[in-house]
Protein backbone atom coordinates (compact mmCIF):
# COMPACT_ATOMS: atom_id res chain seq x y z
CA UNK A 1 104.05 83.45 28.94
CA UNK A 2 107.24 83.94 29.91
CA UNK A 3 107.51 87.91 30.72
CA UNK A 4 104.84 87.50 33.42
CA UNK A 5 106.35 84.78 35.32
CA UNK A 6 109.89 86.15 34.78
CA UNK A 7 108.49 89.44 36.31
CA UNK A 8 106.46 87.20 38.93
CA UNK A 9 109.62 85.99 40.15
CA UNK A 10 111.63 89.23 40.14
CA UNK A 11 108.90 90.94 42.62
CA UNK A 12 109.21 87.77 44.92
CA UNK A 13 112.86 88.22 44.87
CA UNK A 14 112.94 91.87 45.27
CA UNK A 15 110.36 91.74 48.07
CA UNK A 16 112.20 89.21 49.70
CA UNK A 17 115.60 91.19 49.74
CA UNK A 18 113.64 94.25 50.53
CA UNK A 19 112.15 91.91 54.33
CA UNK A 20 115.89 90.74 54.83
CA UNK A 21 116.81 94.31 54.79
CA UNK A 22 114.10 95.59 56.89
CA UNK A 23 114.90 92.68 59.70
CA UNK A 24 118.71 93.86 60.10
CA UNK A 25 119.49 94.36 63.50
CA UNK A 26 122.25 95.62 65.38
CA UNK A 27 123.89 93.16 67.81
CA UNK A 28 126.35 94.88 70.74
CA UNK A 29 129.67 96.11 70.23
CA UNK A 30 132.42 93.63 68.92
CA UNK A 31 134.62 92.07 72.45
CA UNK A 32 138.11 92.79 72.18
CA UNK A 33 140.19 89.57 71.25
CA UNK A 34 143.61 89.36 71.52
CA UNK A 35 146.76 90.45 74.19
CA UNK A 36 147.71 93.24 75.78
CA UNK A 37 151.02 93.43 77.34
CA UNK A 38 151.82 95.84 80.12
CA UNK A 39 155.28 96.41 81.97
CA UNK A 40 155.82 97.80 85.72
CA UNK A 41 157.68 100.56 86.57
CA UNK A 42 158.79 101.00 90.36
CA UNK A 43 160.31 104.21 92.23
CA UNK A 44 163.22 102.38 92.57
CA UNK A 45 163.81 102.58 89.02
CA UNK A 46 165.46 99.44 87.17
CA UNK A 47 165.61 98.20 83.91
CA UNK A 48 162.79 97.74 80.98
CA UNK A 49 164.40 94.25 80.45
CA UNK A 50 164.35 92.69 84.40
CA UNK A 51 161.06 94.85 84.89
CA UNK A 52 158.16 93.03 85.71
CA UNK A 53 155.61 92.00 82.81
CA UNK A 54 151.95 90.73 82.34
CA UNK A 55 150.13 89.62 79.46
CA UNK A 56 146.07 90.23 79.52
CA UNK A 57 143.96 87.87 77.29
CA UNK A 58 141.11 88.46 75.95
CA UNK A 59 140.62 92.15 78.01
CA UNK A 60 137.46 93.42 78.89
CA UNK A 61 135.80 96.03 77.13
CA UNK A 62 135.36 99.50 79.20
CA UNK A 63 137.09 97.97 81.69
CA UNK A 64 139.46 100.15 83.51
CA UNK A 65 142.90 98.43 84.58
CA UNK A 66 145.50 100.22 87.02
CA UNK A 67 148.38 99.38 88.11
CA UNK A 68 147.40 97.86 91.77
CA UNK A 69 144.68 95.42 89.82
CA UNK A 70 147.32 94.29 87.15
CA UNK A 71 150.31 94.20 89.71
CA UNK A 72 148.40 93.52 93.03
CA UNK A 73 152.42 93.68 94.98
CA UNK A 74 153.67 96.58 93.42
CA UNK A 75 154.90 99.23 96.02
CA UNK A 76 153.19 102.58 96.32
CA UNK A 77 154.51 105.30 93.11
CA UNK A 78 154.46 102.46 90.48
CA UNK A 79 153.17 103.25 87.69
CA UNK A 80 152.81 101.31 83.85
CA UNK A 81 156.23 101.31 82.09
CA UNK A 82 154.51 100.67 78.67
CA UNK A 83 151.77 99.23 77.27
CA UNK A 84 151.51 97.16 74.22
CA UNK A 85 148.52 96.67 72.30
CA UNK A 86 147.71 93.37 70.48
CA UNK A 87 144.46 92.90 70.98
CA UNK A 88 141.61 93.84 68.18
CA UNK A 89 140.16 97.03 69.75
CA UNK A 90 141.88 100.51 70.32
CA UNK A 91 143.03 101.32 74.30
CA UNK A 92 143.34 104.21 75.69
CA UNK A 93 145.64 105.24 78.33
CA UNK A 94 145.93 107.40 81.41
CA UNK A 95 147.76 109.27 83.55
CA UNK A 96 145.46 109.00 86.33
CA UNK A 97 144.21 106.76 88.27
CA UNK A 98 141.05 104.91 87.74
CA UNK A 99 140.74 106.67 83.86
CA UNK A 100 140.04 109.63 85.22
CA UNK A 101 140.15 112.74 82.76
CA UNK A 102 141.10 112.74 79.46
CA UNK A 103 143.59 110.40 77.68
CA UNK A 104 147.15 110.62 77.81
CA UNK A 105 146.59 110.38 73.80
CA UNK A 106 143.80 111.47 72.18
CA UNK A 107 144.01 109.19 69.25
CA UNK A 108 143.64 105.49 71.36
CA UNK A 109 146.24 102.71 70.84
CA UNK A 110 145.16 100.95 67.84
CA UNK A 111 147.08 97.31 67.06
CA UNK A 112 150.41 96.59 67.15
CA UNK A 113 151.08 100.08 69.02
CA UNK A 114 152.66 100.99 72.12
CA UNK A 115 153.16 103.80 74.50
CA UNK A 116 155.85 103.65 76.48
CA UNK A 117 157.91 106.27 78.68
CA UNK A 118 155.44 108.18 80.56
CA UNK A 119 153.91 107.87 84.03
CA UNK A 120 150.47 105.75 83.26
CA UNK A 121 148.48 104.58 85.86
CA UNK A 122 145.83 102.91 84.00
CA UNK A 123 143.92 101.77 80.74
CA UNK A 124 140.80 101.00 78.88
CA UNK A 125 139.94 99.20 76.01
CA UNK A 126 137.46 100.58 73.98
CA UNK A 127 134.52 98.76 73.13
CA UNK A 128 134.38 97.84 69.40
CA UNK A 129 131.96 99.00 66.41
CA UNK A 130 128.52 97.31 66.21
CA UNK A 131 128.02 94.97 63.99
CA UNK A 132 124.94 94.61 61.96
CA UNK A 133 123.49 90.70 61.70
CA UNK A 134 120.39 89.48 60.02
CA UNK A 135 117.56 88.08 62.50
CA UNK A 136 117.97 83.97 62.47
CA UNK A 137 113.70 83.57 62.30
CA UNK A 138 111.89 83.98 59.20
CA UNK A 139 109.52 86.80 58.78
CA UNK A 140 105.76 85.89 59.05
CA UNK A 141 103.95 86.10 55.80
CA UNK A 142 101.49 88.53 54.98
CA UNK A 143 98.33 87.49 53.39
């Protein structure tokens, strides 16, 4: 008697497994979490120490960020001394304005990495993987 119900009880648990699997959906790309930390360079020149710095929170993904919206008061020809990535999705940078063209890099700033030393004029963070999540209702049950 017990074979059947052992069996019995298998079937319900691989059907079961078998509707959580088929309800899996995908839920939009992870938001970057985290810092990035960007430093101004001016025409005048100066040094990486005294130059000015922000910190961005919590950036936004696909979000392009130049110089003039992260240093509203810069004068004219500044551009990004370096930027630090500590955030928990890749960035790409730019030599352009307004991440125009291709990447200074093709390989995007992953964390803990920096760029520093060239003329960038802006940067995007990339929007993370998607993530796959189970559906929080119960399927309906088939007679």
């Amino acid at each position: 008697m017990r074979t059947p119900l052992a069996r019995r009880t298998g079937l319900c648990l691989a059907a079961a497994a078998a509707v959580a699997l088929a309800t899996t959906v995908t839920s939009p790309a992870s938001a970057a979490y985290g810092k990035l930390q960007v430093v101004l360079a001016t025409p005048e020149g100066g040094s990486a120490l005294t130059a000015p710095r922000k910190v961005i929170e919590n950036p936004v993904d696909d979000h392009c960020y130049t110089v003039k919206e992260v240093f509203p008061d810069a004068p004219a020809g500044s551009t990004f001394l370096s930027v630090h990535n500590a955030n928990t999705n890749p960035i790409y940078v730019y030599e352009t304005d307004a991440c125009s063209g291709s990447p200074a890099d093709a390989t995007p700033l992953s964390i803990g990495m920096s760029i520093l030393g060239r003329p960038l004029l802006s940067f995007k963070v990339k929007a993370g993987p998607e993530i796959p999540s189970m559906l929080t209702s119960s399927p309906t049950r088939q007679p």
